[in-house]
N, C-alpha and C. Protein backbone atom coordinates (compact mmCIF):
# COMPACT_ATOMS: atom_id res chain seq x y z
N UNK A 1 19.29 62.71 18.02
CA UNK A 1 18.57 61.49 17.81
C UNK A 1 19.36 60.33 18.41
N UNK A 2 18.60 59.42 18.82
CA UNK A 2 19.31 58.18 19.69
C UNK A 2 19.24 57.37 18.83
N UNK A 3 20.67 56.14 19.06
CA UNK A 3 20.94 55.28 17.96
C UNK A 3 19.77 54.19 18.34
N UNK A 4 19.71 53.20 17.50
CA UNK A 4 18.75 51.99 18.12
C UNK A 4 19.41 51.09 18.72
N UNK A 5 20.38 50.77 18.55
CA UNK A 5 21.04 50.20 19.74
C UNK A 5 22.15 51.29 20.70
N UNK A 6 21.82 51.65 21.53
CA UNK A 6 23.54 52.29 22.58
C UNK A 6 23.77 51.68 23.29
N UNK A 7 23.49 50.82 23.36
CA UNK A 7 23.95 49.66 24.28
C UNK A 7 25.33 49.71 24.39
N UNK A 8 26.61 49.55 25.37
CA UNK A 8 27.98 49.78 25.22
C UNK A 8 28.49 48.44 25.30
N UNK A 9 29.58 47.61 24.81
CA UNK A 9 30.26 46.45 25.07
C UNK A 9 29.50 46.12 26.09
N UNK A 10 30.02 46.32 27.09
CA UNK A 10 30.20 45.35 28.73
C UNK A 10 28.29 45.52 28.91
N UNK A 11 27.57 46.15 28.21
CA UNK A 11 25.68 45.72 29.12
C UNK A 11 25.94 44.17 27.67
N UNK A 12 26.31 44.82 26.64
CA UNK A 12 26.19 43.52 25.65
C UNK A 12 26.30 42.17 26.41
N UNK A 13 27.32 42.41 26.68
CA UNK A 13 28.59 40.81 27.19
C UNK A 13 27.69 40.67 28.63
N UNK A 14 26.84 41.77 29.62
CA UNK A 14 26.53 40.78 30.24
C UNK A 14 25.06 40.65 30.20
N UNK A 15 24.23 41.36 29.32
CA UNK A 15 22.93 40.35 28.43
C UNK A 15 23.49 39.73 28.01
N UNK A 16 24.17 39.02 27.23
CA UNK A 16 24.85 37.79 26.79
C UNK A 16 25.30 36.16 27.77
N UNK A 17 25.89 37.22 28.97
CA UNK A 17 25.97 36.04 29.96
C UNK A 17 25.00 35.65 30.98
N UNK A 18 24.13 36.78 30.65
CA UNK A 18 22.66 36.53 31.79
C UNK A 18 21.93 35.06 31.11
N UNK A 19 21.87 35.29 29.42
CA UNK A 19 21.08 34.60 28.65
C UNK A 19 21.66 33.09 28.37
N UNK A 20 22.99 33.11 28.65
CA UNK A 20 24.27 31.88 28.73
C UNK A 20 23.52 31.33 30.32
N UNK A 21 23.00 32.34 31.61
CA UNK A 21 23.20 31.42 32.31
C UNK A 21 21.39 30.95 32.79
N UNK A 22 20.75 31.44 32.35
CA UNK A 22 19.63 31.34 31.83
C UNK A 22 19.31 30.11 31.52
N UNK A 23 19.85 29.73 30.12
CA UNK A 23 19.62 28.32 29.49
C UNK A 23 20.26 27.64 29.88
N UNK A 24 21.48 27.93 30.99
CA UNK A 24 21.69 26.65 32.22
C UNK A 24 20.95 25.75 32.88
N UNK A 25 20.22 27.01 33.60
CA UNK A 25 19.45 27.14 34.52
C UNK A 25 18.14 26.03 33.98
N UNK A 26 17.88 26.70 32.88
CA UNK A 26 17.00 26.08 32.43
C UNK A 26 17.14 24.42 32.22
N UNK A 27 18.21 23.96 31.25
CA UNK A 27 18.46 22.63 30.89
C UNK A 27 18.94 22.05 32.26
N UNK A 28 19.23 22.50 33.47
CA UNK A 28 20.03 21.99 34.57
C UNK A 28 18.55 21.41 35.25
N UNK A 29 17.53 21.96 35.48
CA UNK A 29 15.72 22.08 35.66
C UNK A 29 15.52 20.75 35.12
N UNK A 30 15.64 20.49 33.85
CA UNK A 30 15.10 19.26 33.24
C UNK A 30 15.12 17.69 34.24
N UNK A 31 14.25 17.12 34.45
CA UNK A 31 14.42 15.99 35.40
C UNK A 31 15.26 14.89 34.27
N UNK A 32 15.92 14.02 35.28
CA UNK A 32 16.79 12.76 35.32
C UNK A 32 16.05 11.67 33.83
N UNK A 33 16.54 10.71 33.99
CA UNK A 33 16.17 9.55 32.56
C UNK A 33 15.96 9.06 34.09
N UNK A 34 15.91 8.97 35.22
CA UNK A 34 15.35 8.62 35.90
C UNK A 34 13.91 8.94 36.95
N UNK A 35 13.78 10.07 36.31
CA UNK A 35 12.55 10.81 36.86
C UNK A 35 11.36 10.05 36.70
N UNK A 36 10.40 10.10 37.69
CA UNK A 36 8.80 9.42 37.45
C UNK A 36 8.04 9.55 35.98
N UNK A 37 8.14 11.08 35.88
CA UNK A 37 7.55 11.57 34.86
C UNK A 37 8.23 11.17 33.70
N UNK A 38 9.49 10.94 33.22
CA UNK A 38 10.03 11.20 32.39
C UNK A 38 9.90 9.43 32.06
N UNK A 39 10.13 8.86 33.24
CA UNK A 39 9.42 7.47 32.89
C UNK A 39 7.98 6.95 32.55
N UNK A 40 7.34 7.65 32.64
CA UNK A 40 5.91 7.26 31.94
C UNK A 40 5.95 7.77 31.05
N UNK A 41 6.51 9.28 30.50
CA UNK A 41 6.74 9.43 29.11
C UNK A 41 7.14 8.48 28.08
N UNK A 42 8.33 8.09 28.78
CA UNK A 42 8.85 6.79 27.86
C UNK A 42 8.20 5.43 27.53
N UNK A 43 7.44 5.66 29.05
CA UNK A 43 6.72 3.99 28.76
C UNK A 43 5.28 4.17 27.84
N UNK A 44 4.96 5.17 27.69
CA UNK A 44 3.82 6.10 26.90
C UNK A 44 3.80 5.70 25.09
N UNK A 45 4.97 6.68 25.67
CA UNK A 45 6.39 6.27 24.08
C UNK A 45 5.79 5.16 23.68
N UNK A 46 6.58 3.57 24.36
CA UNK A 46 7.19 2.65 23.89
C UNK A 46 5.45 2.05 23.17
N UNK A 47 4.33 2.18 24.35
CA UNK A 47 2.87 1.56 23.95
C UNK A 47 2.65 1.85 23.13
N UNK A 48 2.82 3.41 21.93
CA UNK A 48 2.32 3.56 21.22
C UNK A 48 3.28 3.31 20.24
N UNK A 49 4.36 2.70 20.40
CA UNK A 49 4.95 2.43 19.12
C UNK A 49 4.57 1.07 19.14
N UNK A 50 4.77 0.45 20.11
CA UNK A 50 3.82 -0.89 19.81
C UNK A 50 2.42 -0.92 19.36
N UNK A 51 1.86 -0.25 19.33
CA UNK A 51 0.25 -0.12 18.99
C UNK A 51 0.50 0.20 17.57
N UNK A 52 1.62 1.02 17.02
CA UNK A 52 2.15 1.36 15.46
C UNK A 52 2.37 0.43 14.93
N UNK A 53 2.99 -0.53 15.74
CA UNK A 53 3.37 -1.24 15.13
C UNK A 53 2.60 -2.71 14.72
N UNK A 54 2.30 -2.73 15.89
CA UNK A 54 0.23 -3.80 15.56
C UNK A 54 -0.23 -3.49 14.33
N UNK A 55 -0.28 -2.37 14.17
CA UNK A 55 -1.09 -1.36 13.25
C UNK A 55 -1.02 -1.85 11.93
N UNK A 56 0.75 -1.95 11.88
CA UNK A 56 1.51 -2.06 10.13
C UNK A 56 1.27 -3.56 9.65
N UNK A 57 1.84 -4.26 11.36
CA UNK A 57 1.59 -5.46 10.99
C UNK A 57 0.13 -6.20 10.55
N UNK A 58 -1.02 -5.77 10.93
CA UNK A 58 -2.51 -5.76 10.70
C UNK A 58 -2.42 -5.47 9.47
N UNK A 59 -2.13 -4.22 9.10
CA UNK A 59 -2.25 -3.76 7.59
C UNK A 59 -1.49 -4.04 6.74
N UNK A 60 -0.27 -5.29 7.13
CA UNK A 60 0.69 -5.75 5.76
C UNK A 60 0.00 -6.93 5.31
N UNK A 61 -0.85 -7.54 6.73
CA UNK A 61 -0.89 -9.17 6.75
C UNK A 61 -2.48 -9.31 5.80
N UNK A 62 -3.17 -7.60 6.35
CA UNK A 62 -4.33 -7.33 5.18
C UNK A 62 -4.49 -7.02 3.66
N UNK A 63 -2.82 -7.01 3.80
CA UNK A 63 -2.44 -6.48 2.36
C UNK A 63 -2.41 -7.99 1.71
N UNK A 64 -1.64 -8.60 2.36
CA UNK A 64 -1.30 -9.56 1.57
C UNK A 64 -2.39 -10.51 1.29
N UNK A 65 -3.40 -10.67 2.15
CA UNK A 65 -4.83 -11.46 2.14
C UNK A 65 -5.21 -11.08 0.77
N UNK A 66 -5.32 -9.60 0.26
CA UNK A 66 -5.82 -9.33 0.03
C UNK A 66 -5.42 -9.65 -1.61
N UNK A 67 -4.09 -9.55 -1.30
CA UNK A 67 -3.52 -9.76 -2.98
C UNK A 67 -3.26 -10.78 -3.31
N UNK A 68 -3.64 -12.01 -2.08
CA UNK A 68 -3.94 -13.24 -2.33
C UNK A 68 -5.27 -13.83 -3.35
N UNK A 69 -5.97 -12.88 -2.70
CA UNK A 69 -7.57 -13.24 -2.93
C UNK A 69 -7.81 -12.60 -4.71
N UNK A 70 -6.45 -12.06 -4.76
CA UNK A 70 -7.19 -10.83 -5.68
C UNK A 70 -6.19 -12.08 -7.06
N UNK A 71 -5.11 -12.99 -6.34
CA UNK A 71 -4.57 -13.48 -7.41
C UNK A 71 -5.39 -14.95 -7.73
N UNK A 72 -6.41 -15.16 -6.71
CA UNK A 72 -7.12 -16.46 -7.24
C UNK A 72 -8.16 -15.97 -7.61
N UNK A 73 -9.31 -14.63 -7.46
CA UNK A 73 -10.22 -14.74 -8.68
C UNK A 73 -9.71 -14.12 -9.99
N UNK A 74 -8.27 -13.43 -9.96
CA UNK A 74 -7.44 -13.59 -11.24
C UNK A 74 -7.74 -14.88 -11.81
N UNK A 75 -7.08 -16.02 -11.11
CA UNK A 75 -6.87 -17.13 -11.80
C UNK A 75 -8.15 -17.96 -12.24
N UNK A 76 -8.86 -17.96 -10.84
CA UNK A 76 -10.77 -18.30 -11.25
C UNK A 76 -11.19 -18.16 -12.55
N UNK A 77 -10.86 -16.22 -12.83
CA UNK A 77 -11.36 -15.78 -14.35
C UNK A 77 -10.66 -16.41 -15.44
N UNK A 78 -9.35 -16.54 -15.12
CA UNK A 78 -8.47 -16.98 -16.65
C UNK A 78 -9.19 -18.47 -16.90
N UNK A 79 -9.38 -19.06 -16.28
CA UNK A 79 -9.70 -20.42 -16.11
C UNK A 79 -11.23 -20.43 -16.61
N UNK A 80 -12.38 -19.68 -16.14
CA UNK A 80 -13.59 -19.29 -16.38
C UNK A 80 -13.42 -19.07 -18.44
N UNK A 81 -12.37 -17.91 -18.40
CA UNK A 81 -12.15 -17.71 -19.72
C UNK A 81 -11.41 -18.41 -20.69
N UNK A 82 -10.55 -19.83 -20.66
CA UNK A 82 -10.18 -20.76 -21.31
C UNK A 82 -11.10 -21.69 -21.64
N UNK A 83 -12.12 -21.82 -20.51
CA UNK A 83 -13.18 -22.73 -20.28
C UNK A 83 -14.32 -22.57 -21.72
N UNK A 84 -14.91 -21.03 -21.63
CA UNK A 84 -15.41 -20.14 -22.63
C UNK A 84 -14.71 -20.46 -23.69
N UNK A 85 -13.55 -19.91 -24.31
CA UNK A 85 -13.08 -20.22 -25.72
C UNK A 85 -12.67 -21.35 -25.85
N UNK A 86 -12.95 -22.35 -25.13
CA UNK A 86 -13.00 -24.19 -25.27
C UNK A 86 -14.22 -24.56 -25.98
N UNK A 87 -15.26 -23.73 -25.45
CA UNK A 87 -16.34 -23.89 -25.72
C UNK A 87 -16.86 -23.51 -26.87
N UNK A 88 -16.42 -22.30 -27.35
CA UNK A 88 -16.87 -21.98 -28.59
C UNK A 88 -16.45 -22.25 -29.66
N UNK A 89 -14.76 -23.00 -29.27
CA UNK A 89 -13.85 -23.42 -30.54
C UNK A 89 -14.88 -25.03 -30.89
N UNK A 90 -15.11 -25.66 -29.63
CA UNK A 90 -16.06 -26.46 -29.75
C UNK A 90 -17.87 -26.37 -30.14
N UNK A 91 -18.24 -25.35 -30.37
CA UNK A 91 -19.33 -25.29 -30.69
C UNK A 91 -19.10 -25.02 -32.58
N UNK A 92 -17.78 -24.33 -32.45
CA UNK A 92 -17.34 -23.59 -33.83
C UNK A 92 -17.18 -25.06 -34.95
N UNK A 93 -16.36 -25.62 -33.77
CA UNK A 93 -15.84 -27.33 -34.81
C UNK A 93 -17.02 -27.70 -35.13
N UNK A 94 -17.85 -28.18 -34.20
CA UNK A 94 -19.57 -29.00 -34.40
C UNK A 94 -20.47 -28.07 -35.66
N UNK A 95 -20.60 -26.80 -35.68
CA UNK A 95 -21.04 -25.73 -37.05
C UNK A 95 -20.44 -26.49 -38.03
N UNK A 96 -19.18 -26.27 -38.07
CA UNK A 96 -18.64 -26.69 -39.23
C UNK A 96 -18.70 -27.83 -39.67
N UNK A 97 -18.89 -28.70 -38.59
CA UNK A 97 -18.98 -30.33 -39.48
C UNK A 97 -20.08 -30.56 -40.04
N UNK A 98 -21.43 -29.81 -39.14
CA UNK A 98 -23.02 -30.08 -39.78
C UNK A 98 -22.87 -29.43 -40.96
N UNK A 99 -22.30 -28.08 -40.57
CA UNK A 99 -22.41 -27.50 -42.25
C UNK A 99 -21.43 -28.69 -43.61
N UNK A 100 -20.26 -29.22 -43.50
CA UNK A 100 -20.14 -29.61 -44.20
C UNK A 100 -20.65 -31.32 -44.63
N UNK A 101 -21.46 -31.78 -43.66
CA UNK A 101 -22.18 -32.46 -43.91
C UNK A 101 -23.40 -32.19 -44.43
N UNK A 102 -23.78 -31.26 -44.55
CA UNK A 102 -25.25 -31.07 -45.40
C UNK A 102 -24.66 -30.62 -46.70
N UNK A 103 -23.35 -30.24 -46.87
CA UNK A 103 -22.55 -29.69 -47.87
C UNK A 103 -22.80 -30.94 -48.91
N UNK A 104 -22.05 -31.90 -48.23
CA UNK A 104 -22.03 -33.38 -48.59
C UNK A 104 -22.90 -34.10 -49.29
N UNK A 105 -23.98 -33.97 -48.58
CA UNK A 105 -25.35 -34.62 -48.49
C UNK A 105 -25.98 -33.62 -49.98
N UNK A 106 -26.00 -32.58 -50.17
CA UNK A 106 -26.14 -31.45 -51.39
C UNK A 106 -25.58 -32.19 -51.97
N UNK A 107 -24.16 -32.16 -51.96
CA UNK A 107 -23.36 -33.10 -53.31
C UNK A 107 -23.71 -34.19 -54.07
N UNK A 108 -24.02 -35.33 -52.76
CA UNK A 108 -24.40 -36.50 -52.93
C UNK A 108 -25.42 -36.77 -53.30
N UNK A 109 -26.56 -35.80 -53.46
CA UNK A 109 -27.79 -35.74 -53.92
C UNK A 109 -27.86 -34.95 -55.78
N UNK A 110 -26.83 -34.17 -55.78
CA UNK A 110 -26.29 -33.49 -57.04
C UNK A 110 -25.80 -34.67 -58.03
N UNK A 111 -24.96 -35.87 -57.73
CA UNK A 111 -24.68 -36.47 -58.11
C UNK A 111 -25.53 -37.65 -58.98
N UNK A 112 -26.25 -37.83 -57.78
CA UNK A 112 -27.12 -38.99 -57.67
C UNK A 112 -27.69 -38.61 -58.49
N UNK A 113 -28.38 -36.71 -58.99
CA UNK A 113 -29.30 -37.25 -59.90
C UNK A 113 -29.12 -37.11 -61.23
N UNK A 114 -27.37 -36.76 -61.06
CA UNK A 114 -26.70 -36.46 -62.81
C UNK A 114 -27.17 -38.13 -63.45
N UNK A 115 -26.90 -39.11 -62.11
CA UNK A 115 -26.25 -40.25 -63.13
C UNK A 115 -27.63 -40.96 -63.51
């Protein structure tokens, strides 16, 4: 029976250095930071990080509109709602005075006809 690898040292070491010179070969291939291509990549790049960045800035400046808007009909309502319990403490005072003026007026008529 044959082993799964029989490979001996020296085929190892030079599949090993075929594959060493291989990915030379390869990374040596790669064009320049000055290449055409490699420059429109970059300039590709740079547009769309500017366009990202439009993006954030659009959506911080919408943020903040937004939590602007959201802190004045906050304040609209509190104001709407002080306005309201102004109103009813004042409708509450005016109850109470008619009522204790007819209170009064009962009395003053209770009186009137003891004497």
């Amino acid at each position: 029976m044959r082993a799964f690898n029989d490979k001996n040292l020296t085929e190892r070491l030079q599949t090993s250095n075929q594959a060493k010179q291989t990915l030379i070969r390869k990374f040596k291939a790669r064009p320049g930071p000055d290449d055409p291509v490699v420059k429109e990549r970059r300039a590709k790049r740079q547009e769309i990080a500017a366009a990202r960045e439009a993006r954030a800035r659009e959506k911080e400046t919408a943020k903040k509109l937004a939590i602007q808007e959201h802190a004045e009909l906050e304040a609209r309502e509190a104001a709407e709602r002080a306005a309201a319990r102004e109103r009813e403490l004042q409708e509450h005072i005016a109850r109470e005075a008619e009522q204790k003026a007819i209170r009064d007026a009962r009395y003053a008529a209770r009186k009137k006809r003891k004497k």
